[in-house]
N, C-alpha and C. Protein backbone atom coordinates (compact mmCIF):
# COMPACT_ATOMS: atom_id res chain seq x y z
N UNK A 1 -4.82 -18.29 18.71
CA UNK A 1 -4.30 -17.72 17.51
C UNK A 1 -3.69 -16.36 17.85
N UNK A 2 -2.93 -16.16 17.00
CA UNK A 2 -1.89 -14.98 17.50
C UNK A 2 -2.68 -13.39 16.12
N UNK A 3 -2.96 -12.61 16.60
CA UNK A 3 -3.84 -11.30 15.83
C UNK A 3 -3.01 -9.82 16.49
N UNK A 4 -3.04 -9.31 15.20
CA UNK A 4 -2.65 -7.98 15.76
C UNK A 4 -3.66 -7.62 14.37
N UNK A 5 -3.77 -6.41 15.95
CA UNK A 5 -4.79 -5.15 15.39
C UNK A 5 -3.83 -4.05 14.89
N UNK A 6 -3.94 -3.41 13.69
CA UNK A 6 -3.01 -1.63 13.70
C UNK A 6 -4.46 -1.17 13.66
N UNK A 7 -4.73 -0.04 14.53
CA UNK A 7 -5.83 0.87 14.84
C UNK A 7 -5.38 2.25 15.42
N UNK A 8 -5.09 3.33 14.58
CA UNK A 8 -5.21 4.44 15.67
C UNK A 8 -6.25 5.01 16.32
N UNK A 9 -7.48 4.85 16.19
CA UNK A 9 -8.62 5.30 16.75
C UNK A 9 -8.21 3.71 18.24
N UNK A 10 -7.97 4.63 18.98
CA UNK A 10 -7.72 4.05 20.23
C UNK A 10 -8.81 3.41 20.60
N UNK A 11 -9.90 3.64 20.86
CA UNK A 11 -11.37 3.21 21.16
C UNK A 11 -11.82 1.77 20.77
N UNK A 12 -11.61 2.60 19.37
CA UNK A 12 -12.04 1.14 18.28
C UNK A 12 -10.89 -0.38 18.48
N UNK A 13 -9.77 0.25 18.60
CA UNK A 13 -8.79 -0.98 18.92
C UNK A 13 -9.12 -1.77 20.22
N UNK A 14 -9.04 -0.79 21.40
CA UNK A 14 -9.41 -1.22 22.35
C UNK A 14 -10.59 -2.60 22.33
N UNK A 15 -11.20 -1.84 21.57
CA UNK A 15 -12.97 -2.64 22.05
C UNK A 15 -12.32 -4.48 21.09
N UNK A 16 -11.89 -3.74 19.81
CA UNK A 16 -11.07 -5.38 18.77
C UNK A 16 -10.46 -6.04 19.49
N UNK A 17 -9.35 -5.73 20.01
CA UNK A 17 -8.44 -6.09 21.21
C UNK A 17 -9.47 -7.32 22.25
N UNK A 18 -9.99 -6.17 22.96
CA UNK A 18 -10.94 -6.95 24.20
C UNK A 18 -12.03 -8.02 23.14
N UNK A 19 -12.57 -7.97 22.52
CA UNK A 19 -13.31 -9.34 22.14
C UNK A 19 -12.74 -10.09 21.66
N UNK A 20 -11.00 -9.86 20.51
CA UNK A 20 -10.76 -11.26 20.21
C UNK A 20 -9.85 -11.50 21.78
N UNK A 21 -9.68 -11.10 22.71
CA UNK A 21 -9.06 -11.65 23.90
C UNK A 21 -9.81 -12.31 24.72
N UNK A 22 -11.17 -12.26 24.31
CA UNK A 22 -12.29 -12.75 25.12
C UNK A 22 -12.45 -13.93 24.61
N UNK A 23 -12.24 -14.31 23.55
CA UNK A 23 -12.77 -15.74 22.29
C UNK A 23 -11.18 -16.23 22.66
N UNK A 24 -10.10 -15.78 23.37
CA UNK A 24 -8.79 -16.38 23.51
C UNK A 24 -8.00 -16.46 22.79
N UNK A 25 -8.33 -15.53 21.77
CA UNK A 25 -6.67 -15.33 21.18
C UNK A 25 -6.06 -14.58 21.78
N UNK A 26 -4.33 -14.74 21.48
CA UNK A 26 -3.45 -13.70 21.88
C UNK A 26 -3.16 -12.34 21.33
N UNK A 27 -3.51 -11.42 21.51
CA UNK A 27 -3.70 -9.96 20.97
C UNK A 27 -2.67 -8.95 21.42
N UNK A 28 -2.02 -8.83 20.15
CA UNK A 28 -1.14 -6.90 20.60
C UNK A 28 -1.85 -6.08 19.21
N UNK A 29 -1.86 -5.17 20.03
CA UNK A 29 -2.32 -4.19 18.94
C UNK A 29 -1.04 -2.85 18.83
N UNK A 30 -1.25 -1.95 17.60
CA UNK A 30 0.01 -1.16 17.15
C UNK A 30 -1.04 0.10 16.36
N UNK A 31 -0.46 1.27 16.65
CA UNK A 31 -1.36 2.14 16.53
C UNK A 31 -0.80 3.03 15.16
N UNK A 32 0.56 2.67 14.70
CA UNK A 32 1.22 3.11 13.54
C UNK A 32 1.91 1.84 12.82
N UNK A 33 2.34 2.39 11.51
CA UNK A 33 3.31 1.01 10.78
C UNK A 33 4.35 1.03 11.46
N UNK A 34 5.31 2.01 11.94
CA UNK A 34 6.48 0.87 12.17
C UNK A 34 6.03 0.07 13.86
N UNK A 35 5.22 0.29 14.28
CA UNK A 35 4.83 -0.59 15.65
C UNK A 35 4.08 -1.78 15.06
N UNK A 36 3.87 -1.14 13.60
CA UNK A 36 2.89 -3.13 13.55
C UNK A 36 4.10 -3.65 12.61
N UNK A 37 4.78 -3.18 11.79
CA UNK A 37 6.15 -3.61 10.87
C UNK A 37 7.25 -4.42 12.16
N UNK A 38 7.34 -3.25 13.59
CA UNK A 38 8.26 -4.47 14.32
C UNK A 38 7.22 -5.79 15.32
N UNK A 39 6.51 -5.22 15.11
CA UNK A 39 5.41 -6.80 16.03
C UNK A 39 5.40 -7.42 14.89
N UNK A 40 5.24 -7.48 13.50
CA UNK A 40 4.89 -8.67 12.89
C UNK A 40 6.50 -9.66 12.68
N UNK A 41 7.43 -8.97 13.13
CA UNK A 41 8.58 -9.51 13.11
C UNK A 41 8.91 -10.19 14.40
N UNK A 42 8.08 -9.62 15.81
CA UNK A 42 8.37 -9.91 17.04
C UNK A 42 7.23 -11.29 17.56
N UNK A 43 5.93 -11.01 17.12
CA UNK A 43 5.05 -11.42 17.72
C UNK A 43 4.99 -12.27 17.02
N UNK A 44 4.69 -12.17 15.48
CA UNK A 44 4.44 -13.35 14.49
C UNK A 44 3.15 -13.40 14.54
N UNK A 45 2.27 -13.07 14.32
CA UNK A 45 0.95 -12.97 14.17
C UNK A 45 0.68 -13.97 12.98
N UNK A 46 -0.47 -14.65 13.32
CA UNK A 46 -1.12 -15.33 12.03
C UNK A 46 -1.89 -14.73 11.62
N UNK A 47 -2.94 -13.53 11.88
CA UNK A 47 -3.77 -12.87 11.39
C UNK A 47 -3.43 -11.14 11.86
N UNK A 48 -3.63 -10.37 10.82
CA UNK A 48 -3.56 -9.07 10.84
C UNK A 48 -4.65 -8.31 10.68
N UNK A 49 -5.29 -7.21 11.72
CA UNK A 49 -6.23 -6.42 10.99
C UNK A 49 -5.09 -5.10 10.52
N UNK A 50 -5.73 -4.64 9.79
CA UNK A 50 -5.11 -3.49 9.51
C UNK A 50 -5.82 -2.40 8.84
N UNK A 51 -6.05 -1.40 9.73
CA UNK A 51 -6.65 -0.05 9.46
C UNK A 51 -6.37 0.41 8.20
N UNK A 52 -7.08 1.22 7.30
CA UNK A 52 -6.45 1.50 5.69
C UNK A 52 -5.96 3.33 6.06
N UNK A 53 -6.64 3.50 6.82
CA UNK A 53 -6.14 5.80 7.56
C UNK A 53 -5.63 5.37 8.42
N UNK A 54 -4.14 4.72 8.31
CA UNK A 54 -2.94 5.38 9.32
C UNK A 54 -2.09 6.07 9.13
N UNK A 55 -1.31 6.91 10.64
CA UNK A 55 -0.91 7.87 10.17
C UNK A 55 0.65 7.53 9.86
N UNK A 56 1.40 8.47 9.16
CA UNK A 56 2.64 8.03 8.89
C UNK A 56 2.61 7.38 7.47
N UNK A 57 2.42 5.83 7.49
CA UNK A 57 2.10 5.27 6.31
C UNK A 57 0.47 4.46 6.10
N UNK A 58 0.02 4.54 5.41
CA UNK A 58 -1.39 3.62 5.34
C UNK A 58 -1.23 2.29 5.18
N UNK A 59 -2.62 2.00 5.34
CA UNK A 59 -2.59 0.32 5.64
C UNK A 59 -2.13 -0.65 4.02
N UNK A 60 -2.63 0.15 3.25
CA UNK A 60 -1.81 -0.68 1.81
C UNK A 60 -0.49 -0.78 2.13
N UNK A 61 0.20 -0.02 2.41
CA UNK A 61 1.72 -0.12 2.85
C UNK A 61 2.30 -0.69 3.29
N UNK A 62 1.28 -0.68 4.61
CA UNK A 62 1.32 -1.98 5.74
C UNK A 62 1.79 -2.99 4.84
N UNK A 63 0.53 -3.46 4.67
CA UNK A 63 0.40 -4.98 3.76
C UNK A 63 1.13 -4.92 2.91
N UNK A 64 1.20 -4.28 2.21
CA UNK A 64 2.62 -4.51 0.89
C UNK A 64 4.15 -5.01 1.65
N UNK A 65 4.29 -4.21 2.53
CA UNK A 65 5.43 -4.22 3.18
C UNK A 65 5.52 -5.69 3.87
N UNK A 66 4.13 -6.05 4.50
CA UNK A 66 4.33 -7.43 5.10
C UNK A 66 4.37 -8.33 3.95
N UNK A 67 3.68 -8.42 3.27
CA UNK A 67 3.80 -9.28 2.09
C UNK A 67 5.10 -9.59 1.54
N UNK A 68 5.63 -8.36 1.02
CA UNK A 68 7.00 -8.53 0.67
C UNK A 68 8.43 -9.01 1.41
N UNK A 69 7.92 -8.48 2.79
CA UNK A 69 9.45 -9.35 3.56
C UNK A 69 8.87 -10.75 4.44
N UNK A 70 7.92 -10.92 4.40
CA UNK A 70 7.59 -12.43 5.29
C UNK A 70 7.27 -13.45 4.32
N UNK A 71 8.00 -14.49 5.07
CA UNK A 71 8.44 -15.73 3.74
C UNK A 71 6.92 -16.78 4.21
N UNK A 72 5.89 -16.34 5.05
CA UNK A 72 5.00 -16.77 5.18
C UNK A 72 3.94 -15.88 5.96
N UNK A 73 3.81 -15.10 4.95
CA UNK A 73 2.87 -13.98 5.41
C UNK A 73 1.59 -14.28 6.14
N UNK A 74 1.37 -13.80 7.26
CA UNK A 74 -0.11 -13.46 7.84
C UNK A 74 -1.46 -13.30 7.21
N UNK A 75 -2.12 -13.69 7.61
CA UNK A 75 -3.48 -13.82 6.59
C UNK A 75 -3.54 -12.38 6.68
N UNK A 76 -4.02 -11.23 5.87
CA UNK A 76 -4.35 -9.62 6.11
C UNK A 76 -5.49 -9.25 5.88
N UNK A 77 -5.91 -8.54 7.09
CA UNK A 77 -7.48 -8.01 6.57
C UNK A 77 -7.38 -6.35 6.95
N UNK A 78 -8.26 -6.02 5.84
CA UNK A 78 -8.35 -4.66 5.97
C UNK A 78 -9.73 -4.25 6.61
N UNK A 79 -9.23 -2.97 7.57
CA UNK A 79 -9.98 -2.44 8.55
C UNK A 79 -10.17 -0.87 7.78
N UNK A 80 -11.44 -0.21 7.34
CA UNK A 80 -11.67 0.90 6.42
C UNK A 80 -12.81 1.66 6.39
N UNK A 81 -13.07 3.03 6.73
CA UNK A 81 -14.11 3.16 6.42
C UNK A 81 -14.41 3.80 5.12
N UNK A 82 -13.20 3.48 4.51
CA UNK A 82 -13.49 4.17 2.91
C UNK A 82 -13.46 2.56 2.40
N UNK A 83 -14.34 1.75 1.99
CA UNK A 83 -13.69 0.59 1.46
C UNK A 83 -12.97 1.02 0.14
N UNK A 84 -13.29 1.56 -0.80
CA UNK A 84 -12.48 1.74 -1.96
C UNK A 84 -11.14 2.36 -2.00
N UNK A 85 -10.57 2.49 -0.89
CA UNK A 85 -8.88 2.97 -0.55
C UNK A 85 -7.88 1.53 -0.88
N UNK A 86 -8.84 0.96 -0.22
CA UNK A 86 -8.07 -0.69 0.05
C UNK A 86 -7.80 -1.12 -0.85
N UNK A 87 -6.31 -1.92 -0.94
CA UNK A 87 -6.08 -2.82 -2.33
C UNK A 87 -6.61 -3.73 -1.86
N UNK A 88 -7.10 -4.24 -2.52
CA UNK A 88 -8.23 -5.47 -2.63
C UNK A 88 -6.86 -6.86 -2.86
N UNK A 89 -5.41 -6.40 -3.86
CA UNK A 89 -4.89 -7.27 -3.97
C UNK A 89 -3.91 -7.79 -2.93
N UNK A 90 -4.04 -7.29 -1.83
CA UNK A 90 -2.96 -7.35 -0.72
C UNK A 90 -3.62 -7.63 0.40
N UNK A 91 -5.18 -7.98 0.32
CA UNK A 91 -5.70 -7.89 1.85
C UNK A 91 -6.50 -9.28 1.40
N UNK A 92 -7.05 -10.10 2.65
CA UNK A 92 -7.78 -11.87 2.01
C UNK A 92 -8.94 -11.34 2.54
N UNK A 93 -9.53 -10.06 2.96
CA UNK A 93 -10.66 -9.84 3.26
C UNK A 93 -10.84 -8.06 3.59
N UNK A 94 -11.96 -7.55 3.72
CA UNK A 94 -11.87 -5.91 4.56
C UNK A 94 -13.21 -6.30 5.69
N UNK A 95 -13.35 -5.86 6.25
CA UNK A 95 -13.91 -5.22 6.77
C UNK A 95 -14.56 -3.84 7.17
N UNK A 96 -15.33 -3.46 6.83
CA UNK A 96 -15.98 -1.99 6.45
C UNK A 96 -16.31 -1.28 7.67
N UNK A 97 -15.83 -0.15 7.88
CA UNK A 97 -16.25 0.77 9.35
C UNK A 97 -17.04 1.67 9.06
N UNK A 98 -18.47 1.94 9.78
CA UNK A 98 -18.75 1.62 10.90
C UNK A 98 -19.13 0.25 10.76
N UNK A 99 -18.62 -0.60 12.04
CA UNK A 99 -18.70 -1.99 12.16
C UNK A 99 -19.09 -2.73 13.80
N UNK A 100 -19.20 -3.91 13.60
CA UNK A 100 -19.81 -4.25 15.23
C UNK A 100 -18.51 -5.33 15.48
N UNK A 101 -18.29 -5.70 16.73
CA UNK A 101 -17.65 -7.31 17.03
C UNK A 101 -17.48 -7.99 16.24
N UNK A 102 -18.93 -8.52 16.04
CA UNK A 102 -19.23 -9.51 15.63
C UNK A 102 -19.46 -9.94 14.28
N UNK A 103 -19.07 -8.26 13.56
CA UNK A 103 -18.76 -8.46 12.14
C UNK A 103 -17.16 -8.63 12.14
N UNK A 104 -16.58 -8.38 12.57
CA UNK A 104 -14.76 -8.43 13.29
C UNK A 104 -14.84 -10.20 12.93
N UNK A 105 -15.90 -10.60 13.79
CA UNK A 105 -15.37 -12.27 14.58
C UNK A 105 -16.02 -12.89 12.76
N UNK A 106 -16.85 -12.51 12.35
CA UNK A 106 -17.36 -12.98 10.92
C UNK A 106 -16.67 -13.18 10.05
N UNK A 107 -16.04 -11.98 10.17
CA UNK A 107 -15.03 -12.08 8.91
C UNK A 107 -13.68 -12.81 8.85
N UNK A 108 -13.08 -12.71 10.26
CA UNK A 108 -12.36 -13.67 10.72
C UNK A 108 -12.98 -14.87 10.08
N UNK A 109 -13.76 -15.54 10.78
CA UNK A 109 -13.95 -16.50 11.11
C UNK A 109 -14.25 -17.29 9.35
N UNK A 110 -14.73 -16.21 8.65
CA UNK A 110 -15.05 -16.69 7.30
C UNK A 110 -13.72 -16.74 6.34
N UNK A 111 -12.94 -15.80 6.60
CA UNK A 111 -11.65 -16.10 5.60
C UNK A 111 -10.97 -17.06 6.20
N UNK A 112 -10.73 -17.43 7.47
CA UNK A 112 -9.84 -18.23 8.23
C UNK A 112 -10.47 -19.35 7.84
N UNK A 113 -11.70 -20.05 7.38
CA UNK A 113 -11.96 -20.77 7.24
C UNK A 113 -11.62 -21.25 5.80
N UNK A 114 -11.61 -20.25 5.07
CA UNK A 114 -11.02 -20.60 3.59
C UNK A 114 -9.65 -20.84 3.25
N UNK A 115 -8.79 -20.89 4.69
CA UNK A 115 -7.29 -21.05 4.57
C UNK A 115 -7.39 -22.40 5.24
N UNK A 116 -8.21 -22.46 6.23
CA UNK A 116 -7.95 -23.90 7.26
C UNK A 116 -8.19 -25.21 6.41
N UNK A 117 -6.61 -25.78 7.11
CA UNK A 117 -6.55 -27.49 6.61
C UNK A 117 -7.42 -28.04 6.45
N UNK A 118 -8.27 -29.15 5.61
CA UNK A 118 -8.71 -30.08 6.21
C UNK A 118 -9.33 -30.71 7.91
N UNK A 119 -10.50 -30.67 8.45
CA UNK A 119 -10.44 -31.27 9.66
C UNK A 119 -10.56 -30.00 10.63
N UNK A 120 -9.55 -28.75 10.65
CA UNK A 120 -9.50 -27.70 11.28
C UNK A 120 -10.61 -26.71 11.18
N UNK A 121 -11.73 -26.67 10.23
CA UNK A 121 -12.69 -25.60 10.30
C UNK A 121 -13.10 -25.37 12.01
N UNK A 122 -13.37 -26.78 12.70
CA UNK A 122 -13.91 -25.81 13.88
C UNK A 122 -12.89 -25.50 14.52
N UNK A 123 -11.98 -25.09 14.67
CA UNK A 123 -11.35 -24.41 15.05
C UNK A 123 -11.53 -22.94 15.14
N UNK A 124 -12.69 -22.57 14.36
CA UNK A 124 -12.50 -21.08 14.18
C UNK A 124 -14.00 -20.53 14.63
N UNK A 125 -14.61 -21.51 14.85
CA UNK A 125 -16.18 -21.17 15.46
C UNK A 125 -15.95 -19.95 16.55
N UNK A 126 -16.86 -18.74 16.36
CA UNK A 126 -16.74 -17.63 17.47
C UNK A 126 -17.68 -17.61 18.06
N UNK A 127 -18.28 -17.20 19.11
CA UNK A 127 -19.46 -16.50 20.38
C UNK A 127 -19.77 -15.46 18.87
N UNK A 128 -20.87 -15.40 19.23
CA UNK A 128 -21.46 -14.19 18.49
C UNK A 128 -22.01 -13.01 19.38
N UNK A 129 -21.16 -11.84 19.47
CA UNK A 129 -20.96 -10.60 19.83
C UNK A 129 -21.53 -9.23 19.44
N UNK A 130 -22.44 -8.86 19.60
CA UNK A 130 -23.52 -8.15 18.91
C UNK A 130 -23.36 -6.63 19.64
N UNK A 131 -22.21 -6.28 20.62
CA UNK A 131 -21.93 -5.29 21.09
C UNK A 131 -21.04 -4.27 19.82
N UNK A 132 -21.09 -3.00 19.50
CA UNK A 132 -20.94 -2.21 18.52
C UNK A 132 -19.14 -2.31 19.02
């Protein structure tokens, strides 16, 4: 599966990055909007995390912006440690920071499952990752 991370806390991306690359998806990550605005046009991602404190523009933006020009938008999840910043109406899930892996691979794994066809749920089964 194709995922991009937007994360400016370099660290934290890093570590997102390295575990969903470990479970084998294909991963670019983008540390501002217009680096995740031209990867979602380049890369095509099926799943997005997206930080809600970035700099330049925030992650609602993000997502609004993807929403509005992709004629088959990316599933979007929000990455936050304020959860109440987040539009709730633009993202299919958040995720709350401070967070572990394996709440990353959960939440994935739980909204992706509420989009998947018929037949496809295991498809999305993860390793469970208990590293912070």
């Amino acid at each position: 599966m194709r995922i991009l991370v937007v994360e400016d806390d370099l660290d934290f991306g890093d570590t997102v990055v390295e575990h969903l690359d470990r479970l084998g998806h294909q991963v670019r990550v983008a540390s501002n909007a217009p680096q995740a605005l031209a990867l979602v046009d380049t890369f095509q991602p099926e799943v997005v995390f997206i930080d809600i404190g970035l700099p330049i523009f925030d992650g609602n933006s993000v997502a609004a912006a993807i929403r509005e020009h992709s004629t088959s938008p990316p599933c979007l999840l929000a990455l936050t440690a304020v959860v109440h910043t987040a539009d709730v109406s633009l993202f299919d899930a958040c995720v709350a920071k401070p967070t572990t892996v394996a709440d990353v691979s959960r939440v994935l794994s739980a909204t992706l499952l509420r989009f998947a066809p018929q037949g496809e749920a295991g498809r999305f089964d993860d390793v469970e990752d208990t590293r912070p």
